[in-house]
N, C-alpha and C. Protein backbone atom coordinates (compact mmCIF):
# COMPACT_ATOMS: atom_id res chain seq x y z
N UNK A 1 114.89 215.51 37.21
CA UNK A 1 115.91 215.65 38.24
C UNK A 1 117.28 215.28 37.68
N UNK A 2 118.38 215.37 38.29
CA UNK A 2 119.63 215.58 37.46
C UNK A 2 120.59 214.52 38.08
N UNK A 3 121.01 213.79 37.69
CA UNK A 3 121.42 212.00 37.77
C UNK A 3 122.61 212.20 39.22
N UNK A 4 123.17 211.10 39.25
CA UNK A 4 123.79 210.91 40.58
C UNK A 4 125.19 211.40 40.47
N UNK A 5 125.79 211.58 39.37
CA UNK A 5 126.88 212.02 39.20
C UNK A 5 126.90 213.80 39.21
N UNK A 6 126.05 214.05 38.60
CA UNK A 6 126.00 215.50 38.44
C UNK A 6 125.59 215.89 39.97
N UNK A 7 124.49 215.16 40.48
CA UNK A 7 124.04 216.00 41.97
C UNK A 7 125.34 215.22 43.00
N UNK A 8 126.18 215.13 43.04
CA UNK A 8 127.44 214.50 44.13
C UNK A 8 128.16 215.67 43.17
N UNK A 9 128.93 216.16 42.44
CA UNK A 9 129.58 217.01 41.98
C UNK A 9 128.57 218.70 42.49
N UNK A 10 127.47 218.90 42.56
CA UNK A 10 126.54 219.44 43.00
C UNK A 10 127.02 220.07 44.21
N UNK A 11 127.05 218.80 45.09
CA UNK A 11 126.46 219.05 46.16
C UNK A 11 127.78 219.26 46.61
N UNK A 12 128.97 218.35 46.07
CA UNK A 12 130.49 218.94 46.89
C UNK A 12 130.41 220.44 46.72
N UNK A 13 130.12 220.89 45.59
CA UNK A 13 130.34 222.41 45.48
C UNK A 13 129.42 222.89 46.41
N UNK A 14 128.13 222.66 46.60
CA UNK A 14 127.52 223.68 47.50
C UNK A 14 128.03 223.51 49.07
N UNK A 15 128.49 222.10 49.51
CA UNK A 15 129.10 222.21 50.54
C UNK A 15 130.31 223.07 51.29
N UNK A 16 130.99 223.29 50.27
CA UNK A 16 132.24 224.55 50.50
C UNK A 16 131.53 225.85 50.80
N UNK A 17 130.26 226.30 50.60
CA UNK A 17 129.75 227.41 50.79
C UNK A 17 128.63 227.06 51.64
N UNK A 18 128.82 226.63 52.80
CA UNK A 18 127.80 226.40 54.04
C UNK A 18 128.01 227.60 54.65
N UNK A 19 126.64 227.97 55.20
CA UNK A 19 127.09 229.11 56.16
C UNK A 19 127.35 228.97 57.61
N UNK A 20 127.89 229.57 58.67
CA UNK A 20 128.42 228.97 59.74
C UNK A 20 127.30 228.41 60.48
N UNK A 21 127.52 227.79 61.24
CA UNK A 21 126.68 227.02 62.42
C UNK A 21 126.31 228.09 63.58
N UNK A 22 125.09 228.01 64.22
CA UNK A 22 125.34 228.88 65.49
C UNK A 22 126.34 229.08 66.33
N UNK A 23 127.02 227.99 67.12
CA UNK A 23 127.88 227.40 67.48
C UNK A 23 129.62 228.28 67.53
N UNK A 24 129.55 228.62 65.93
CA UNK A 24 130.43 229.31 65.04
C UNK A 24 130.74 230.67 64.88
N UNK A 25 129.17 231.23 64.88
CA UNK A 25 128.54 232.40 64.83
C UNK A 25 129.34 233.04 65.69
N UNK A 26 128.70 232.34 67.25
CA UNK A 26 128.83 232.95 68.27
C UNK A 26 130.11 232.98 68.92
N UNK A 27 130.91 231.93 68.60
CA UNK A 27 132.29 232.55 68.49
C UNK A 27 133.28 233.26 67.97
N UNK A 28 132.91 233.00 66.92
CA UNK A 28 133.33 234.06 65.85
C UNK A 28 133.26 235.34 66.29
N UNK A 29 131.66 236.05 66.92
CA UNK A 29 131.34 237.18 67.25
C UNK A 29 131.82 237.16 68.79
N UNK A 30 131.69 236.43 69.74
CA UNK A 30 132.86 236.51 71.39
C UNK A 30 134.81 237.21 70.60
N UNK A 31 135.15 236.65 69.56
CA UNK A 31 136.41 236.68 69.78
C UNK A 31 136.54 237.92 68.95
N UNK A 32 135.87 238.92 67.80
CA UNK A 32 135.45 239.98 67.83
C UNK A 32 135.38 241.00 68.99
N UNK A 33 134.53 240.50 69.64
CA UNK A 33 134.01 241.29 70.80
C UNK A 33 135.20 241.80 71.64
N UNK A 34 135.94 240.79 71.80
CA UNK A 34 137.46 240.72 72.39
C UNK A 34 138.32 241.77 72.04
N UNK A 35 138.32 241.37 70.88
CA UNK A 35 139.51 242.55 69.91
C UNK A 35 138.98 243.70 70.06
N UNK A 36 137.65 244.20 70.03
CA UNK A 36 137.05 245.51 69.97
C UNK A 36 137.32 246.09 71.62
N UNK A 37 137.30 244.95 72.22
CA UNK A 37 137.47 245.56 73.76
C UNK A 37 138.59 245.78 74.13
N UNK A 38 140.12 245.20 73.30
CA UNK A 38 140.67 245.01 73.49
C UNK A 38 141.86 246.55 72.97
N UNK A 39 140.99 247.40 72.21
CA UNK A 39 141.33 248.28 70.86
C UNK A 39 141.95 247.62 69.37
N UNK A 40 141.60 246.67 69.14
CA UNK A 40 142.12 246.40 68.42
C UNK A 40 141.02 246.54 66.76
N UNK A 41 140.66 247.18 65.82
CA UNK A 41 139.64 247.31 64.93
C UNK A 41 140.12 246.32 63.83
N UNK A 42 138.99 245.05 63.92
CA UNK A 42 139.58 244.40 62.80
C UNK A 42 138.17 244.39 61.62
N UNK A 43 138.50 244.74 60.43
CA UNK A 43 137.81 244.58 58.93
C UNK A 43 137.62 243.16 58.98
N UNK A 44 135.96 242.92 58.88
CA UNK A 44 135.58 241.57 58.21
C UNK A 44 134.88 241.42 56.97
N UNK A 45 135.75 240.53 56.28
CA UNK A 45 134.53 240.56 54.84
C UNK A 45 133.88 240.18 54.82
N UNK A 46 132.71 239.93 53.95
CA UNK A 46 131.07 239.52 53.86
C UNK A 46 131.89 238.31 53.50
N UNK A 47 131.11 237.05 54.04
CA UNK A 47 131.20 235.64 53.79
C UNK A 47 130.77 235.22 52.78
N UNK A 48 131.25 234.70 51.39
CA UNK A 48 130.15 233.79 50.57
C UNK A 48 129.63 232.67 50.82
N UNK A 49 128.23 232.42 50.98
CA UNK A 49 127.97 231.04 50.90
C UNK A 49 126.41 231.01 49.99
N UNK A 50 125.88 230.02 50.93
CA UNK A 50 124.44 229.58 49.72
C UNK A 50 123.51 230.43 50.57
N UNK A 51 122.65 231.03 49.41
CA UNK A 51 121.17 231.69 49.69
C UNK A 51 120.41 230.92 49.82
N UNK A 52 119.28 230.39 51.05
CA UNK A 52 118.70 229.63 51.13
C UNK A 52 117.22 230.58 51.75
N UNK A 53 116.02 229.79 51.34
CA UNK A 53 114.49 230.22 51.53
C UNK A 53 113.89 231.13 50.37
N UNK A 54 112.42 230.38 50.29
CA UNK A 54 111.96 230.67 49.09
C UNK A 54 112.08 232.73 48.37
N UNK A 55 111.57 232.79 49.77
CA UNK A 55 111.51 234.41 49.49
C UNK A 55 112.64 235.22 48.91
N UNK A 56 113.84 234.76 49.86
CA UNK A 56 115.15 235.26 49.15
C UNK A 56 115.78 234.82 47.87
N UNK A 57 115.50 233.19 47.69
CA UNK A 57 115.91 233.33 46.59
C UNK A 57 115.12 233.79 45.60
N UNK A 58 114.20 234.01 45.80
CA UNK A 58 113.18 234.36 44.57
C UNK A 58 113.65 235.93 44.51
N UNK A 59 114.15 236.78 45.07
CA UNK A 59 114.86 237.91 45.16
C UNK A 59 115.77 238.13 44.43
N UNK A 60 116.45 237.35 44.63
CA UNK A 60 117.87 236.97 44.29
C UNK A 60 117.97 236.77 42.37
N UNK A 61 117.26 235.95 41.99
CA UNK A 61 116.03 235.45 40.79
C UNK A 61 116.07 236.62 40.17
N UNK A 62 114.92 237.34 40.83
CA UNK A 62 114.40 238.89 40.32
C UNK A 62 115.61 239.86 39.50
N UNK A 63 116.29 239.56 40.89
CA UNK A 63 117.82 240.83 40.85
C UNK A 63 118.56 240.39 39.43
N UNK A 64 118.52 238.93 39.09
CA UNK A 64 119.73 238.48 38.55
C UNK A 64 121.16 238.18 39.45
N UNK A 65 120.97 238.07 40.59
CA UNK A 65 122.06 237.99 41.55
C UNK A 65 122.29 236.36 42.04
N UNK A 66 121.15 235.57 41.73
CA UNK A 66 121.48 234.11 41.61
C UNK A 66 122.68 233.86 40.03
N UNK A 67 123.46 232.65 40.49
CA UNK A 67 123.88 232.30 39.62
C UNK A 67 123.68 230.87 39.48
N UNK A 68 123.24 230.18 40.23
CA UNK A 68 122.70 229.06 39.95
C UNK A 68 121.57 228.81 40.95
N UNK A 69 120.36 228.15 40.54
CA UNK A 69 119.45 227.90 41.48
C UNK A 69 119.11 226.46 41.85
N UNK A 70 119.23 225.57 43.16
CA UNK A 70 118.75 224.14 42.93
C UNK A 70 117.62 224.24 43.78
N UNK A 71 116.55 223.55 42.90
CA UNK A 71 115.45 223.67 43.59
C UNK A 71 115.02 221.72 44.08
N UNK A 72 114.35 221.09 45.38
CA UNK A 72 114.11 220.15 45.83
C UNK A 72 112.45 219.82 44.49
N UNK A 73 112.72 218.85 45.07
CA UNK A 73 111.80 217.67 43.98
C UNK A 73 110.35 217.69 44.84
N UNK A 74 110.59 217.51 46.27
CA UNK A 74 109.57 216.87 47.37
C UNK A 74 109.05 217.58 47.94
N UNK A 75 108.73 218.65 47.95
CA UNK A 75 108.35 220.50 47.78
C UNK A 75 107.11 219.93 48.33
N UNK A 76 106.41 220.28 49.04
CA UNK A 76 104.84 219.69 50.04
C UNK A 76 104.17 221.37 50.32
N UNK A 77 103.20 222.12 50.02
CA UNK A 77 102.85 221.44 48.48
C UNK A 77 103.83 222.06 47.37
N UNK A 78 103.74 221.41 46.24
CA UNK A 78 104.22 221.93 44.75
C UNK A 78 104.27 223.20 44.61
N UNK A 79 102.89 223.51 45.07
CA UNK A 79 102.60 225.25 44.04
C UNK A 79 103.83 226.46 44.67
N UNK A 80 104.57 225.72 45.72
CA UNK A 80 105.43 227.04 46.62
C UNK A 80 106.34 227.02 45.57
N UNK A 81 106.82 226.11 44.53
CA UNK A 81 108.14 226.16 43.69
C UNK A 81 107.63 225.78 42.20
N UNK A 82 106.38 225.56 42.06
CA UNK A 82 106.76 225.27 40.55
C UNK A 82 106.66 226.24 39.66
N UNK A 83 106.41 227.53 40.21
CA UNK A 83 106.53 228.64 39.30
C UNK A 83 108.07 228.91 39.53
N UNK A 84 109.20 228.26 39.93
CA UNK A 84 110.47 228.78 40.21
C UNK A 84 110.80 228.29 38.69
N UNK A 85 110.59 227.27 38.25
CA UNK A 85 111.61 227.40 36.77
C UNK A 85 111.00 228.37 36.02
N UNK A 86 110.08 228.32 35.73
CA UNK A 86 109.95 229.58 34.63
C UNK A 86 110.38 231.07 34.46
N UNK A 87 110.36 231.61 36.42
CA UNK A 87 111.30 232.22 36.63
C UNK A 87 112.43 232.47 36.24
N UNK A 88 112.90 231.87 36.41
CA UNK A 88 114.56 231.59 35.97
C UNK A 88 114.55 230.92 34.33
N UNK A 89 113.69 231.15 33.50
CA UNK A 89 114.19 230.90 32.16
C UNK A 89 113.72 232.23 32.14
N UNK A 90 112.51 232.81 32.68
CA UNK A 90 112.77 234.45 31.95
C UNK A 90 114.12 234.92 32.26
N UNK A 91 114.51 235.09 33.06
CA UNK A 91 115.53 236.02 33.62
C UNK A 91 116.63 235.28 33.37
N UNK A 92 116.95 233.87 32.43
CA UNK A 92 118.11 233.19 32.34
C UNK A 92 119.22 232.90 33.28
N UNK A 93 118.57 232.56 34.40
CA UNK A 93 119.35 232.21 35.15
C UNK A 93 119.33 230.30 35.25
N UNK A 94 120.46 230.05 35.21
CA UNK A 94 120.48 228.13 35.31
C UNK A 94 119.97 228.09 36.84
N UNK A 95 118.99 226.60 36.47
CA UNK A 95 118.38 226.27 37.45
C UNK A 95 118.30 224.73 37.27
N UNK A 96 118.57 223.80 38.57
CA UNK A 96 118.20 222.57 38.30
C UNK A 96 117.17 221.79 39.40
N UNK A 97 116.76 220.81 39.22
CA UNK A 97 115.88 220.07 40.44
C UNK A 97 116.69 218.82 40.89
N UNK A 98 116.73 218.87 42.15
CA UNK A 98 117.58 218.24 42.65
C UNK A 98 116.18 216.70 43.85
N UNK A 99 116.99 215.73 43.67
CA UNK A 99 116.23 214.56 44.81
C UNK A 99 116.11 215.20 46.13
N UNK A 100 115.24 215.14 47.14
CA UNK A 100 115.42 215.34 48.55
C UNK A 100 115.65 217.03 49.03
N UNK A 101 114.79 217.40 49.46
CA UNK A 101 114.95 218.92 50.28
C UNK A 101 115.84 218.93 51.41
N UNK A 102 115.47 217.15 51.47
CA UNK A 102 116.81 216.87 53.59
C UNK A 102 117.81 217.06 52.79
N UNK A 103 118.33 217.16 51.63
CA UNK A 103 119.89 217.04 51.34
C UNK A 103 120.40 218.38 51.59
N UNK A 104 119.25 219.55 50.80
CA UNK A 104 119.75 220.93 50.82
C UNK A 104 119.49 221.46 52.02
N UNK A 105 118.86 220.80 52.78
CA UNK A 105 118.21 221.16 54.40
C UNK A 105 119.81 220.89 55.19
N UNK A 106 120.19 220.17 54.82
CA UNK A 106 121.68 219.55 55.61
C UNK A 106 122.58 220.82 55.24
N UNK A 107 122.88 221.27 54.13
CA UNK A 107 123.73 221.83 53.55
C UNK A 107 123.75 223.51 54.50
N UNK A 108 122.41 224.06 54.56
CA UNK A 108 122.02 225.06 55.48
C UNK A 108 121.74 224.71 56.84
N UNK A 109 121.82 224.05 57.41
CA UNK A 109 121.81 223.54 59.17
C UNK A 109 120.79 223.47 59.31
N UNK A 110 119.39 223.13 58.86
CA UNK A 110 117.89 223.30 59.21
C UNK A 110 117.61 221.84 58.77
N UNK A 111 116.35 221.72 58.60
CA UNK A 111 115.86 220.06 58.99
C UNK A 111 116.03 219.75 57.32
N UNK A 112 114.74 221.11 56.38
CA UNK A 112 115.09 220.89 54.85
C UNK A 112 114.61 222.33 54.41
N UNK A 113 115.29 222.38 53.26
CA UNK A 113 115.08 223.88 52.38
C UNK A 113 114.48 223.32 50.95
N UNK A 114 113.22 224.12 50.50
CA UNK A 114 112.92 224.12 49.42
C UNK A 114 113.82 224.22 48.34
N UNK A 115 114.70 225.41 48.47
CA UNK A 115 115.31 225.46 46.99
C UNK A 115 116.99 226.33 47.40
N UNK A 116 117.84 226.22 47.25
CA UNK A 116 119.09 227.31 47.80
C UNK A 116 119.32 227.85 46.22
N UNK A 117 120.12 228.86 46.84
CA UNK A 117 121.03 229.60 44.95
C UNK A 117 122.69 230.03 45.76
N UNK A 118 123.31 230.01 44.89
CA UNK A 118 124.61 230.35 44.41
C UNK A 118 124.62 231.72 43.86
N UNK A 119 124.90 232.97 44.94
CA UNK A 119 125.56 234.10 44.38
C UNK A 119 126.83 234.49 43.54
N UNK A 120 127.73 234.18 45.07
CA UNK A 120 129.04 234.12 44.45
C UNK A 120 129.86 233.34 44.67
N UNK A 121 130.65 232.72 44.22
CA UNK A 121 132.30 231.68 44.77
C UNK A 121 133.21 231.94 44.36
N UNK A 122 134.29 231.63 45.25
CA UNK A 122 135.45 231.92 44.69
C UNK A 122 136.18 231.34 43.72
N UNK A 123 137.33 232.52 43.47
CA UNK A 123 137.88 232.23 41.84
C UNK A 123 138.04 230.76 41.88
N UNK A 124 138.96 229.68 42.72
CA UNK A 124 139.29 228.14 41.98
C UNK A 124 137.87 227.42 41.80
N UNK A 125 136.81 227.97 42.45
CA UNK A 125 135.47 227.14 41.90
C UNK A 125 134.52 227.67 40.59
N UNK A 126 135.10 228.72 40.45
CA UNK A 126 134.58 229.41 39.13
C UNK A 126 134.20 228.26 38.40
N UNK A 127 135.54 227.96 37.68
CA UNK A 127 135.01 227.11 36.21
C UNK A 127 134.46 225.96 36.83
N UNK A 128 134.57 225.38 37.92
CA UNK A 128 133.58 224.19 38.23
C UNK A 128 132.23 224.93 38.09
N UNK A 129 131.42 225.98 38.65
CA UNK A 129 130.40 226.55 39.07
C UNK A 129 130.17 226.74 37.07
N UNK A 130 130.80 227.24 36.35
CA UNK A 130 130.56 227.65 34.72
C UNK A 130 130.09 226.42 34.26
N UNK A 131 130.70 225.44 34.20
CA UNK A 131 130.30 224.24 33.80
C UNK A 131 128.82 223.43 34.51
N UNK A 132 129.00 223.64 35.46
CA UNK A 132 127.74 222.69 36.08
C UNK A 132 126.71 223.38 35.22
N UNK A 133 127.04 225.24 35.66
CA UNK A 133 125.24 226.03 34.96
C UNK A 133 125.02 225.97 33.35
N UNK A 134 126.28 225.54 32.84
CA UNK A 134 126.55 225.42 31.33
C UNK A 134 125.42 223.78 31.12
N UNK A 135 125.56 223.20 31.85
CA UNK A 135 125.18 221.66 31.75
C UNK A 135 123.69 222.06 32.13
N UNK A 136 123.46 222.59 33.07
CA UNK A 136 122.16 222.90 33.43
C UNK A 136 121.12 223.70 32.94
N UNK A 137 122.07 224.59 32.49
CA UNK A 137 121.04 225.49 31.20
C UNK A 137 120.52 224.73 30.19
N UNK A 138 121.65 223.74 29.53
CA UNK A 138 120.94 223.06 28.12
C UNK A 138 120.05 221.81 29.09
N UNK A 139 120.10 221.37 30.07
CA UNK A 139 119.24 220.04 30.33
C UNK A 139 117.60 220.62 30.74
N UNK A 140 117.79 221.65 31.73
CA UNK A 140 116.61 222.60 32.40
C UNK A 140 116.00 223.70 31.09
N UNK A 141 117.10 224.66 31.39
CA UNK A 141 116.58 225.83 30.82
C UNK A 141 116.26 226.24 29.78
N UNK A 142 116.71 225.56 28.33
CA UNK A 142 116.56 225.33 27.21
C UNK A 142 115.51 224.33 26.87
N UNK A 143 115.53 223.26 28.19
CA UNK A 143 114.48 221.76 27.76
C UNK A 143 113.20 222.51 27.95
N UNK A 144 112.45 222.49 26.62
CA UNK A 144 110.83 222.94 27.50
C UNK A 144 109.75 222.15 27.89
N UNK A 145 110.41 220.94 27.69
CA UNK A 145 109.75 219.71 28.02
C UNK A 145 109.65 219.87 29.47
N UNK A 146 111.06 220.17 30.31
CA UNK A 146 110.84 219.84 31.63
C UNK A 146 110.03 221.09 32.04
């Protein structure tokens, strides 16, 4: 698992890419609704945030469309994720294991998530996002110990 400094630098970054709350959703889509009733046609862009659940990210994996993957430690049972690193050293994608599923469970609004990934972020988090998977490739993906 990957020490306290690296997962708090981690986790600020995945926090900027939460996806909205219900709450959010549904206003977001009322004040839409508005404008459309209103004639007004407004363009929305696709939101970036974190891919979360096993199936998708393992998709995501497949595609090469993850760019970083953190997978939980406390996984009940194991066998749902421990074929996820090897995954991701075929297909070279950085991947790390992180303490606690409630942490990444918080991050996506649900109780806990097995594992989230990182598609895309924007340009000022780039080189933060280069560096973390740079750090994570040689500790994970290169280690064949772990």
């Amino acid at each position: 698992t990957i020490d306290k400094n690296q997962a708090a630098t981690l986790l600020r970054l995945l926090k900027k890419y939460q996806p909205e709350t219900t709450e959010a959703k549904k206003t977001r889509l009322m004040e839409t609704a508005q404008e459309k009733k209103d004639g007004k046609e407004t363009k929305t862009k696709k939101p970036t945030v974190i891919k979360y659940g096993l199936n998708h990210v393992t998709t995501l994996i497949e595609q090469k469309a993850a760019k970083l993957v953190v997978i939980a430690h406390d996984v009940e049972p194991i066998e749902t994720v421990c074929w996820l690193p090897a995954l991701c050293r075929k297909k070279d994608v950085p991947y790390c294991i992180i303490k606690g599923k409630g942490r990444l469970g918080m991050l996506v609004h649900k109780k806990m998530a097995s594992c989230v990934a990182l598609t895309t972020v924007r340009q000022e988090d780039k080189s933060e996002l280069d560096k973390l998977a740079d750090n994570f490739k040689a500790q994970f993906n290169d280690n064949t110990e772990v």
